[in-house]
C-alpha atoms as a PDB file:
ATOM      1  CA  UNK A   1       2.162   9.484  12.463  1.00  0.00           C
ATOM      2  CA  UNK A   2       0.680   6.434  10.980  1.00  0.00           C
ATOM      3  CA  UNK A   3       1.911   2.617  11.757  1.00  0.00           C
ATOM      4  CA  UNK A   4       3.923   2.440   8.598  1.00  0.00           C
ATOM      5  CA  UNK A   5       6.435   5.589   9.618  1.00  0.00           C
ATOM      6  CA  UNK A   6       6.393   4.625  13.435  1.00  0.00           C
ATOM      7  CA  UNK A   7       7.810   1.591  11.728  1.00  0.00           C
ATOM      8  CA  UNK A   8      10.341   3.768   9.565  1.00  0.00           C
ATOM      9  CA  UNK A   9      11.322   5.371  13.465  1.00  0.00           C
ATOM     10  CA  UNK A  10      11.656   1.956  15.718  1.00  0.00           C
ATOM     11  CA  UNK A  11      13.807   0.710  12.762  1.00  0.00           C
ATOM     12  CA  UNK A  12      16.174   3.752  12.188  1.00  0.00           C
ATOM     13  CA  UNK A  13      16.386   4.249  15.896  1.00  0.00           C
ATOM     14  CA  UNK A  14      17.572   0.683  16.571  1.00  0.00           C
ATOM     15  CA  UNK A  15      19.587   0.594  14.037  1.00  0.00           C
ATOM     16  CA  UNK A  16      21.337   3.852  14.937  1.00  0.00           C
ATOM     17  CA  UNK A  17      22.214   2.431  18.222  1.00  0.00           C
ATOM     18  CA  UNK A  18      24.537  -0.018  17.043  1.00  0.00           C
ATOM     19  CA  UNK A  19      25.643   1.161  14.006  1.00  0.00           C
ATOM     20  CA  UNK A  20      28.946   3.838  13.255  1.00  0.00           C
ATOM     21  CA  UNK A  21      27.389   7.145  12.841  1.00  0.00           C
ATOM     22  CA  UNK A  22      27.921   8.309   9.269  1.00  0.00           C
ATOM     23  CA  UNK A  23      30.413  11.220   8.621  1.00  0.00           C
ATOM     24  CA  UNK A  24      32.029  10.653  11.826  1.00  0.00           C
ATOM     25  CA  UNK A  25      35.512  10.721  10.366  1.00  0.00           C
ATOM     26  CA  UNK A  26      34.521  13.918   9.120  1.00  0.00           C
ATOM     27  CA  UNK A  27      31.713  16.457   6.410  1.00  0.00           C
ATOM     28  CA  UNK A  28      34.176  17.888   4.260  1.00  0.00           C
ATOM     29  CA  UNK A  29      33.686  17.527   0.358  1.00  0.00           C
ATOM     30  CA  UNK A  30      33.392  18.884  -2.675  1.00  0.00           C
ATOM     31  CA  UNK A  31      30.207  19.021  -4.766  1.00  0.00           C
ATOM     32  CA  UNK A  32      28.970  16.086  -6.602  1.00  0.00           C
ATOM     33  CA  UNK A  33      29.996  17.813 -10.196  1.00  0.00           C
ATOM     34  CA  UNK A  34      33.417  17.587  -8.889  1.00  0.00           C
ATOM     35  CA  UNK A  35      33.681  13.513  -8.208  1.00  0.00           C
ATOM     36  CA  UNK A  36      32.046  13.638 -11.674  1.00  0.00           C
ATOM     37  CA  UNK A  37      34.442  14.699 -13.185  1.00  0.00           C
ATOM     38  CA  UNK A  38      37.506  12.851 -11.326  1.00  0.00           C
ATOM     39  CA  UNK A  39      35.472   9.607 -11.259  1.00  0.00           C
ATOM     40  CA  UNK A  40      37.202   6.998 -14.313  1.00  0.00           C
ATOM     41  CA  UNK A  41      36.485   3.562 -14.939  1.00  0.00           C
ATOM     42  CA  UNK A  42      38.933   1.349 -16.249  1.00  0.00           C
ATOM     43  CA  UNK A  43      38.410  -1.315 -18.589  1.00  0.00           C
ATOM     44  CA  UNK A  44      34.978  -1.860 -20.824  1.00  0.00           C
ATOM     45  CA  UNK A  45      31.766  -3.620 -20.807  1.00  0.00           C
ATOM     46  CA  UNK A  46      30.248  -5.512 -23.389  1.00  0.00           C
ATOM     47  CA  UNK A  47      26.444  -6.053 -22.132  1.00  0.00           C
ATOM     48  CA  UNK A  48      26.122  -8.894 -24.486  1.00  0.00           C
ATOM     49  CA  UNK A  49      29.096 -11.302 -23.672  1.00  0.00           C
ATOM     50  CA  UNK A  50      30.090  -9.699 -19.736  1.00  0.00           C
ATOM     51  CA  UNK A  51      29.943 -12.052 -17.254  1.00  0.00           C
ATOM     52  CA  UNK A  52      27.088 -12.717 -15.420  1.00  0.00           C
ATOM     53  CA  UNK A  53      28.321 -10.108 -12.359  1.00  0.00           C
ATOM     54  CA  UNK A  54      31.604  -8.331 -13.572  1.00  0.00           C
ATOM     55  CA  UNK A  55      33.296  -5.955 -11.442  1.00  0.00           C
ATOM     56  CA  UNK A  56      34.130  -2.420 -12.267  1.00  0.00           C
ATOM     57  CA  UNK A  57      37.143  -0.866 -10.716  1.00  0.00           C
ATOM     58  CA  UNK A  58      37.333   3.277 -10.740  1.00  0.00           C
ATOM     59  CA  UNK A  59      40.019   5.944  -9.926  1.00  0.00           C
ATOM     60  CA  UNK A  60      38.479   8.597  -7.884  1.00  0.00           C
ATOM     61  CA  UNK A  61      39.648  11.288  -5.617  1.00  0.00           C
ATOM     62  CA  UNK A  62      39.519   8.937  -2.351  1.00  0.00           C
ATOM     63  CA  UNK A  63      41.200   6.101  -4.021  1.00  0.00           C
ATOM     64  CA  UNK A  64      40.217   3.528  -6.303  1.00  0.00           C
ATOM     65  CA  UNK A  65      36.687   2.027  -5.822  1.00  0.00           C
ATOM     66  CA  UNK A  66      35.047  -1.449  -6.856  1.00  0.00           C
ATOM     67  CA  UNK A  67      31.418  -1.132  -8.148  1.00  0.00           C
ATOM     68  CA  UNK A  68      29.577  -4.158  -9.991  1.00  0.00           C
ATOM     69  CA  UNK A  69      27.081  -4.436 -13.237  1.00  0.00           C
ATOM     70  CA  UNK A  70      25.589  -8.206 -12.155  1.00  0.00           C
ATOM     71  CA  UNK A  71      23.529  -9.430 -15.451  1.00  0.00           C
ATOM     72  CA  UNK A  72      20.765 -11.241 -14.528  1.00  0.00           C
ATOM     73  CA  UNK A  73      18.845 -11.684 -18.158  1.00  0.00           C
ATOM     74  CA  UNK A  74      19.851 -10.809 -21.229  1.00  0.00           C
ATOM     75  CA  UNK A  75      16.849 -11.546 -23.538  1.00  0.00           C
ATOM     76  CA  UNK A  76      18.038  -9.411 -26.606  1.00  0.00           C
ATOM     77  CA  UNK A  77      18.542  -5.956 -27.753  1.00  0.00           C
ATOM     78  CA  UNK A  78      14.184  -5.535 -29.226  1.00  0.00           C
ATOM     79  CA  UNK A  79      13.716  -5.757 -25.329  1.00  0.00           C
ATOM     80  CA  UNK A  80      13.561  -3.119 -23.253  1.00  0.00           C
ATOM     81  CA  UNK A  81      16.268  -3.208 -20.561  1.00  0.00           C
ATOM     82  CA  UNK A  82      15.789  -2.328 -16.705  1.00  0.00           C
ATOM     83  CA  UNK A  83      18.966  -1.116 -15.050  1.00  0.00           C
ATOM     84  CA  UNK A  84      18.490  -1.401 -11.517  1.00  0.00           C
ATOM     85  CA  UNK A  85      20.309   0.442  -8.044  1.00  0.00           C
ATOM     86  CA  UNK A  86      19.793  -0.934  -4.872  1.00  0.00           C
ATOM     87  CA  UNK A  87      19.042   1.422  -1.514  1.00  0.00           C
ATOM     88  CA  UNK A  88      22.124   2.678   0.802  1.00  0.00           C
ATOM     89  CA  UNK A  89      23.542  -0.138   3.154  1.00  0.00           C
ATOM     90  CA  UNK A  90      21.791  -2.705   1.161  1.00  0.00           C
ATOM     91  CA  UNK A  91      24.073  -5.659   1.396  1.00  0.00           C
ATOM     92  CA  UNK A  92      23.627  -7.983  -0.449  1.00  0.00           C
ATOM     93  CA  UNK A  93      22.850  -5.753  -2.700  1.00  0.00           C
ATOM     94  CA  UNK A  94      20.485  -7.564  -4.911  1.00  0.00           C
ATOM     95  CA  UNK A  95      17.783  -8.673  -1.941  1.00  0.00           C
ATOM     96  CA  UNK A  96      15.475  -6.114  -3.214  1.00  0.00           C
ATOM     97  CA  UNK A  97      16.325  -6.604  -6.749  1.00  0.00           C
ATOM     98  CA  UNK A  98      15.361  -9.996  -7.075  1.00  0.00           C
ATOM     99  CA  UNK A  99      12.091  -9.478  -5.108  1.00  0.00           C
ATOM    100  CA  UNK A 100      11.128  -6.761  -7.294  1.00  0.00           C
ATOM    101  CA  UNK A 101      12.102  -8.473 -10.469  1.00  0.00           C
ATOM    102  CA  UNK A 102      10.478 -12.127  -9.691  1.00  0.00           C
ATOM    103  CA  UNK A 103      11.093 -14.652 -11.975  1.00  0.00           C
ATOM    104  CA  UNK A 104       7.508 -15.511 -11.245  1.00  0.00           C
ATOM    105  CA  UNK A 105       6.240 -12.169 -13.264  1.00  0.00           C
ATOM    106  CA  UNK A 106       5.890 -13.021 -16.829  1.00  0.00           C
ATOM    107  CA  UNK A 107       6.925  -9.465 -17.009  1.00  0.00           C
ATOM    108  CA  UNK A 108      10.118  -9.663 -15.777  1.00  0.00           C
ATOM    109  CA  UNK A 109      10.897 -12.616 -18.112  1.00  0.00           C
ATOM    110  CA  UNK A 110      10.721 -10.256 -21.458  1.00  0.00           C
ATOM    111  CA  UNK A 111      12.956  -7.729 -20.434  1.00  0.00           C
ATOM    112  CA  UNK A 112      16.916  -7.203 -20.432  1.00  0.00           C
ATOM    113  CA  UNK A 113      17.610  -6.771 -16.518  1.00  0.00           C
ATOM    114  CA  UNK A 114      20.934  -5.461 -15.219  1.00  0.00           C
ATOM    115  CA  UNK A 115      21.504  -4.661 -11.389  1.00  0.00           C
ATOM    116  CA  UNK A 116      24.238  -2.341  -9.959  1.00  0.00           C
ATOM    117  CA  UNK A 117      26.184  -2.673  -6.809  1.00  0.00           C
ATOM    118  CA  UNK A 118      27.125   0.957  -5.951  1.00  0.00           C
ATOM    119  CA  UNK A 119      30.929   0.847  -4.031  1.00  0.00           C
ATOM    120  CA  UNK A 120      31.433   0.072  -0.188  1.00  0.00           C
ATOM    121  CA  UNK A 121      28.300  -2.553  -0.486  1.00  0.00           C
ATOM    122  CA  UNK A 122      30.421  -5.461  -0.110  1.00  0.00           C
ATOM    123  CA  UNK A 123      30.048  -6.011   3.488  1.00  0.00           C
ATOM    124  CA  UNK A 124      28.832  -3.926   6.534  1.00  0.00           C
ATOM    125  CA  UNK A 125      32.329  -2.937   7.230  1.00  0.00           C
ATOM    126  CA  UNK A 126      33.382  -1.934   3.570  1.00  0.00           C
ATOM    127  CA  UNK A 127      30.004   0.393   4.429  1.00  0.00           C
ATOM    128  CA  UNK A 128      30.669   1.866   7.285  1.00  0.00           C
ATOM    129  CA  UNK A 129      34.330   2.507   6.303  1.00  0.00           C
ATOM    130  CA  UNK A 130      32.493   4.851   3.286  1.00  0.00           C
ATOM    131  CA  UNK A 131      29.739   5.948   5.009  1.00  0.00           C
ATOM    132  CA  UNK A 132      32.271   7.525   7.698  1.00  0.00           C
ATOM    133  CA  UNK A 133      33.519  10.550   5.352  1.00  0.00           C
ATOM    134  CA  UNK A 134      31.352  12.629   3.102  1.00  0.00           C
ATOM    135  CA  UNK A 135      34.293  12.761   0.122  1.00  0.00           C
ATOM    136  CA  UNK A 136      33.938   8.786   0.096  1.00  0.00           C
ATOM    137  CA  UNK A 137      29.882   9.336   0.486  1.00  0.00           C
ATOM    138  CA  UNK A 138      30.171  11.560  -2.575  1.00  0.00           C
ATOM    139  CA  UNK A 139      32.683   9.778  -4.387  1.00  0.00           C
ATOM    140  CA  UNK A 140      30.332   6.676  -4.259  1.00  0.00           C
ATOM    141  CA  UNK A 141      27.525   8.890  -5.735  1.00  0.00           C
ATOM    142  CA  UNK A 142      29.309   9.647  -8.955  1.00  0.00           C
ATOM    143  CA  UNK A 143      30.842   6.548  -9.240  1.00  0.00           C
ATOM    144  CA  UNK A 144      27.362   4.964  -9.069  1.00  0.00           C
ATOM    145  CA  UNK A 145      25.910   7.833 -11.657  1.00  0.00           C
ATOM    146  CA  UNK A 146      28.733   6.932 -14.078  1.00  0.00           C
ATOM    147  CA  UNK A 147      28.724   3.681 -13.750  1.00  0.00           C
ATOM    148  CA  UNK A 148      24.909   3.326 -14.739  1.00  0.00           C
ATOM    149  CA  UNK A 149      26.284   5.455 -17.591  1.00  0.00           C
ATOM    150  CA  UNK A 150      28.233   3.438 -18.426  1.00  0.00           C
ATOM    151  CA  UNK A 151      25.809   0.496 -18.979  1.00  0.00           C
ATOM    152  CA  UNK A 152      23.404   2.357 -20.647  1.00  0.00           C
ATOM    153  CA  UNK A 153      25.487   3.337 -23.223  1.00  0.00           C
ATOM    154  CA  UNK A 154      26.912  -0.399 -24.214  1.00  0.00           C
ATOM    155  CA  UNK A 155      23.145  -1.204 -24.283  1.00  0.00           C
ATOM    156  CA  UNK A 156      23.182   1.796 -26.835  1.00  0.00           C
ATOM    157  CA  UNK A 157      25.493   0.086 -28.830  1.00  0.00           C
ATOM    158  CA  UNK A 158      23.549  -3.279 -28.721  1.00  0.00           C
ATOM    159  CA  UNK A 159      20.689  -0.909 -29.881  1.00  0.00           C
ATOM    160  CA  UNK A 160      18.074  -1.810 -27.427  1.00  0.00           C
ATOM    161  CA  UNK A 161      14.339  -0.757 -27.797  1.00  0.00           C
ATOM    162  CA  UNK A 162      14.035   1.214 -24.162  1.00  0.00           C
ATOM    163  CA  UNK A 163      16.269   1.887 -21.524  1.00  0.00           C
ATOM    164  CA  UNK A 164      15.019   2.488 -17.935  1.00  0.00           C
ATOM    165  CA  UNK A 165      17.066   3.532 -15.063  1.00  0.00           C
ATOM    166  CA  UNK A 166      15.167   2.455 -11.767  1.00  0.00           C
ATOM    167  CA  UNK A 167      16.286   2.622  -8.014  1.00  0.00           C
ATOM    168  CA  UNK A 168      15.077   2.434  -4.931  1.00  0.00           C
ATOM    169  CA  UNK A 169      15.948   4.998  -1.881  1.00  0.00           C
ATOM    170  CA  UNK A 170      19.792   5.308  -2.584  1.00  0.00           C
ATOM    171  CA  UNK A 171      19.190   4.332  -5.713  1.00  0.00           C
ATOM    172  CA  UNK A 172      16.787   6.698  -6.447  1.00  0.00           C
ATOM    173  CA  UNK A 173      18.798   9.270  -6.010  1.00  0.00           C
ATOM    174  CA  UNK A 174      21.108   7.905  -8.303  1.00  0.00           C
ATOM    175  CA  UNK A 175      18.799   7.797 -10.924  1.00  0.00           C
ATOM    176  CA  UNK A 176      17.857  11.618 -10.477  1.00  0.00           C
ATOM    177  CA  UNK A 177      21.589  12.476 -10.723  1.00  0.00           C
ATOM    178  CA  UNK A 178      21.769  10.444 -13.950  1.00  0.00           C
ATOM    179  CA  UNK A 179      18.995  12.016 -15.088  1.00  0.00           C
ATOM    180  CA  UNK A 180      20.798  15.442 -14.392  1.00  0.00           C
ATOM    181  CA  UNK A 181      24.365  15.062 -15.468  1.00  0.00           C
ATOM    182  CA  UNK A 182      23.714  12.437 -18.076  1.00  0.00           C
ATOM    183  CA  UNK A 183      19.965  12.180 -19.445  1.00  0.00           C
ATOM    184  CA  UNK A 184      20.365   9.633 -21.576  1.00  0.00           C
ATOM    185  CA  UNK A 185      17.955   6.524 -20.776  1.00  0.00           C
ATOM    186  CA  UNK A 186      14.645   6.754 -21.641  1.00  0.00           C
ATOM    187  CA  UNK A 187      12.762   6.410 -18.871  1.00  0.00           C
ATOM    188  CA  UNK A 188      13.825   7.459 -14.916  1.00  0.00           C
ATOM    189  CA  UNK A 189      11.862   5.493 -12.203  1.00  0.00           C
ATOM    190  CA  UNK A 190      13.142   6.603  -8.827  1.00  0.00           C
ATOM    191  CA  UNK A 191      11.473   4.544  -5.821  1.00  0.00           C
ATOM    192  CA  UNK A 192      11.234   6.367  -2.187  1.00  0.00           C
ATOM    193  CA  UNK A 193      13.364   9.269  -3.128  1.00  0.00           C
ATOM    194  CA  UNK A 194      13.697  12.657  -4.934  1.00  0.00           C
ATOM    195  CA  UNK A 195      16.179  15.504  -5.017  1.00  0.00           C
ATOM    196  CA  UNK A 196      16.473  16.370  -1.435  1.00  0.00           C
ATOM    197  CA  UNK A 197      19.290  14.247   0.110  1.00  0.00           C
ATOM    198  CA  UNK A 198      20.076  16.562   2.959  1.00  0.00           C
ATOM    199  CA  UNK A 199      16.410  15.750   4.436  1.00  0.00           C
ATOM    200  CA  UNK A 200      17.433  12.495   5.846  1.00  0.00           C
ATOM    201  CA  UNK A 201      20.694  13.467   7.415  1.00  0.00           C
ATOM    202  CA  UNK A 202      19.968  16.841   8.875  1.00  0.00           C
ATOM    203  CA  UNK A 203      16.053  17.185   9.189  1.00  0.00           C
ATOM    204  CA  UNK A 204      14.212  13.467   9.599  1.00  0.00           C
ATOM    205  CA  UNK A 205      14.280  10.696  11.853  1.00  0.00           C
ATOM    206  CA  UNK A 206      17.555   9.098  10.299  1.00  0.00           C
ATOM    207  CA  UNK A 207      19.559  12.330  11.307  1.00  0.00           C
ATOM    208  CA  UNK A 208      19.985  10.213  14.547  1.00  0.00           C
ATOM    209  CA  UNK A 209      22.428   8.028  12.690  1.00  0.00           C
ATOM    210  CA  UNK A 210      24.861  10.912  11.723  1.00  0.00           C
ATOM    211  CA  UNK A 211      27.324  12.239  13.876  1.00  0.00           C
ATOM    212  CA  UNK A 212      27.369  15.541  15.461  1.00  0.00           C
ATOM    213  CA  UNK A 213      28.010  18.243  12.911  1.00  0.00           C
ATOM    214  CA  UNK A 214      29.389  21.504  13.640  1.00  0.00           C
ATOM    215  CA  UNK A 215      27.198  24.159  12.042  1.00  0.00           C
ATOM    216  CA  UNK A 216      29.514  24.283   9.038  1.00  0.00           C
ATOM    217  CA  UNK A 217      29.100  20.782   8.325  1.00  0.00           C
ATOM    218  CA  UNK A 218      25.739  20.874   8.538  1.00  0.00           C
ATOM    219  CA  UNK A 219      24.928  23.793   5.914  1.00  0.00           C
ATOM    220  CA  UNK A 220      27.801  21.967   3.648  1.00  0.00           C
ATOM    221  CA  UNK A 221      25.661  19.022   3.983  1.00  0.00           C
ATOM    222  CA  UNK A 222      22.650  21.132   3.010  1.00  0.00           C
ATOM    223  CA  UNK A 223      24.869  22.560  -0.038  1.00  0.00           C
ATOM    224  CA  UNK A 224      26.269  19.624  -1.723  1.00  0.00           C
ATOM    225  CA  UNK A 225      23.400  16.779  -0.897  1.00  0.00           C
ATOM    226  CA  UNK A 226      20.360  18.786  -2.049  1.00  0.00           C
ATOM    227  CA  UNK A 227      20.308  18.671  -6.273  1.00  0.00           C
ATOM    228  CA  UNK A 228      17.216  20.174  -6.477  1.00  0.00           C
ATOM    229  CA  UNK A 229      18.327  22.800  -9.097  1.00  0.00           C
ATOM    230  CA  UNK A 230      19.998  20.768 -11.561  1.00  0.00           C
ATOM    231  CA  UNK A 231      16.469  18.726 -11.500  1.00  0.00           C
ATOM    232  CA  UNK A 232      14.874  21.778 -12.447  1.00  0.00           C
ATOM    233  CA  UNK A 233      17.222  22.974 -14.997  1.00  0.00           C
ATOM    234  CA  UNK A 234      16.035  18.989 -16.857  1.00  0.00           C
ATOM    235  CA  UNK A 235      13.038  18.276 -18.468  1.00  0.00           C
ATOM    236  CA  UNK A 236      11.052  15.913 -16.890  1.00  0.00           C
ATOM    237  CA  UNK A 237       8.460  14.041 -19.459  1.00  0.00           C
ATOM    238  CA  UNK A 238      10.581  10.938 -18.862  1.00  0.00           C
ATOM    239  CA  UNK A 239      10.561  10.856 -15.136  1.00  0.00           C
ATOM    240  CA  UNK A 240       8.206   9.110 -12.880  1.00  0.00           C
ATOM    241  CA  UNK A 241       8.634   9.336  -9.278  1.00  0.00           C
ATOM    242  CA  UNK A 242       7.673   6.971  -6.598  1.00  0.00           C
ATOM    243  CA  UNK A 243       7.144   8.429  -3.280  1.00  0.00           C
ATOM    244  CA  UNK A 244       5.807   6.985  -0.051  1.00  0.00           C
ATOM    245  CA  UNK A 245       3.331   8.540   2.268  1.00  0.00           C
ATOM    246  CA  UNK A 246       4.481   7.880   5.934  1.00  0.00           C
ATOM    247  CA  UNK A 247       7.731   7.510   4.784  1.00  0.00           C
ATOM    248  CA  UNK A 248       9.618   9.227   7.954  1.00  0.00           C
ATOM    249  CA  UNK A 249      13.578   9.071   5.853  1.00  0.00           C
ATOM    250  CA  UNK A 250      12.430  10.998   3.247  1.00  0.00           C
ATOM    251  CA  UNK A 251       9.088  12.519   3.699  1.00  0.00           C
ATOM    252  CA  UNK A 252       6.783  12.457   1.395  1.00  0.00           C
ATOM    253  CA  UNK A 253       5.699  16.166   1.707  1.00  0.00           C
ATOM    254  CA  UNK A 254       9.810  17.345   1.296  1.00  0.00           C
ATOM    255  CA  UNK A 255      10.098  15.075  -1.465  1.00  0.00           C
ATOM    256  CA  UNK A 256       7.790  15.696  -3.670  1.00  0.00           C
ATOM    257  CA  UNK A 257       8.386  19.534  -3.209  1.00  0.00           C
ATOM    258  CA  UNK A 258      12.216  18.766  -4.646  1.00  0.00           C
ATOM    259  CA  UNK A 259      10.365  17.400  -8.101  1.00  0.00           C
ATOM    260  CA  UNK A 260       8.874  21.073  -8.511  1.00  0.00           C
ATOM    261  CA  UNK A 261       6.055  20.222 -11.233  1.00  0.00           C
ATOM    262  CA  UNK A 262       6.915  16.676 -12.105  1.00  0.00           C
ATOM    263  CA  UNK A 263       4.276  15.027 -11.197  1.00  0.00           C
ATOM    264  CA  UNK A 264       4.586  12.128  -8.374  1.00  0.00           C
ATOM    265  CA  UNK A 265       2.843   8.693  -7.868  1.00  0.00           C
ATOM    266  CA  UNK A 266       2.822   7.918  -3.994  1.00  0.00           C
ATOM    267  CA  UNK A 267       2.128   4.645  -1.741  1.00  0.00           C
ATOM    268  CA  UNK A 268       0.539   4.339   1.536  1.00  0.00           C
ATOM    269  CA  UNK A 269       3.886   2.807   3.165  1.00  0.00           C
ATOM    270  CA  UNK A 270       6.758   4.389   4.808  1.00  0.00           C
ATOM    271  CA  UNK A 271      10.282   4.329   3.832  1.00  0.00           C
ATOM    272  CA  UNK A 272      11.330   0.582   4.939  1.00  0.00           C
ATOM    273  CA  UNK A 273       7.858  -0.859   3.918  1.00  0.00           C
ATOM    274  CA  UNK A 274       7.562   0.850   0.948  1.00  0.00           C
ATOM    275  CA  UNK A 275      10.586  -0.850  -0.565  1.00  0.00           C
ATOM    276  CA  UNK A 276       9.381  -3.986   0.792  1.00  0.00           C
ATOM    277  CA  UNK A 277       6.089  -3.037  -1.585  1.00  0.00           C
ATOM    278  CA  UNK A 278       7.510  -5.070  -4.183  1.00  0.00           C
ATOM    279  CA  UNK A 279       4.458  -6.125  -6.075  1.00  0.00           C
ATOM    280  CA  UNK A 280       2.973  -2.338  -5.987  1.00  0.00           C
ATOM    281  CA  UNK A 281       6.290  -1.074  -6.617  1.00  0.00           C
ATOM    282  CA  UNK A 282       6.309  -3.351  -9.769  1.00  0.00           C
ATOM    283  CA  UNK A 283       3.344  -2.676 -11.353  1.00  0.00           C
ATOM    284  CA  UNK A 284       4.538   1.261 -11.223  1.00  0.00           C
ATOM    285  CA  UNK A 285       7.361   0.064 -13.243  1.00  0.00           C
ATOM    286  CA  UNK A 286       6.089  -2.138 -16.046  1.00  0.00           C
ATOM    287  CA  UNK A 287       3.317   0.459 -16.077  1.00  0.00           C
ATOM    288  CA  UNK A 288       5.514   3.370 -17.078  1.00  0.00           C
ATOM    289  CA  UNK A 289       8.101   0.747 -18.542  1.00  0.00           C
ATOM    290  CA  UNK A 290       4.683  -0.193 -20.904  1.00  0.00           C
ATOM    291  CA  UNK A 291       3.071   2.403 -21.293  1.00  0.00           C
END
């Protein structure tokens, strides 16, 4: 193991040790296809006059949730935009996002940038209240999914050049499942994550912060977190993967199996410093966002 995943393991084991254990209220849930299609947002959003972070309120199966859309330049619809999902427990949820998208890159200046705060990412309570029940987990997937769906297709309407969903860990995931139930951006950048959710809780280092499953939990887990074959049922010209080597969450050598033949840029960093990579992990983006 090299320096950068021993990292990855003295930070997820510390953490773990003061930190709720996720699913500890309990692993029962539908499939993701499911919250899908219960997930509803009420009201609209208007890209071009919304306010600069405006909350979006959903009905779901585990209640109503609050997600956000926080619009952080709006340069005008021949720009590309960048629609941007932070990692899980990320709070606030925009310290990566502004990192990644400096104001001091000329390149971040010419392009429409949108972040979104995926529900229970308020506060470390409002997270570990979700994180404790795999319906809420789930339910915070597809609200995320249709969400970003949601802004992608007001920036449709504003008729905007390029659309790219990017996202980092959490995030990343979230852009895969876009890419599978929706498929409508242009371009799919997901950071330090692939297809195989299930990995982190049941089969790396971070399984240490879940709580003990019986072993029907654990192959529902296995069932509903891994989308591996909707990815494959996609084409995947559009899709450009960012994975890191030592990462010890989500393994490099799992995830990049889960992308079958899409092909997959990596970085020698592990999980936590790899999303701290932010001027490597920008010049993947503009690259594919340019090229």
């Amino acid at each position: 193991m090299g320096f950068y995943g021993m990292i990855d393991v003295l930070a997820v084991r510390l953490g773990a040790m003061f930190s709720p254990k996720y699913f500890r209220e309990d692993a029962v849930s539908g499939p993701i296809e499911e919250h899908l299609a219960s997930v509803q947002v009420n009201g609209e959003l208007d890209v071009d006059t919304m306010d600069d972070e405006q909350g979006v309120i959903l009905d779901s199966p585990v209640g109503q949730l609050s997600a956000a859309v926080r619009r952080e330049r709006w340069v005008g619809s021949e720009s590309p935009a960048i629609v941007y999902h932070h990692g899980a427990s990320e709070i606030p949820y925009d310290y990566g996002f502004k990192r990644l998208f400096s104001q001091r890159d000329p390149r971040c200046q010419n392009v429409n940038l949108f972040a979104l705060r995926a529900p229970w990412h308020t506060s470390r309570a409002d997270f570990s209240h979700g994180s404790a029940s795999l319906a809420r987990w789930m339910a915070m997937l597809a609200a995320s999914v249709t969400v970003a769906e949601k802004v992608v297709q007001a920036l449709r309407s504003e008729r905007v050049s390029k659309i790219a969903l990017c996202g980092t860990s959490l995030g990343g995931f979230i852009v895969n499942l876009h890419h599978i139930h929706h498929d409508s951006a242009d371009l799919y950048l997901p950071l330090m994550a692939g297809l195989a959710m299930d990995e982190a809780y049941l089969d790396s280092v971070y399984s240490c912060a879940v709580a003990q499953l019986s072993d029907e939990d654990a192959q529902r887990i296995r069932e509903i977190l891994n989308f591996e074959k909707g990815f494959a049922s996609r084409s995947h010209d559009r899709v450009f993967p960012l994975l890191a080597l030592q990462d010890r969450l989500l393994t490099y050598e799992r995830q990049k199996k889960s992308y079958g033949d899409c092909p997959v840029a990596d970085l020698n960093k592990g999980h936590a410093t790899g999303a701290l990579a932010f001027g490597e992990v920008r010049d993947h983006v503009f690259d594919r966002l340019n090229g």
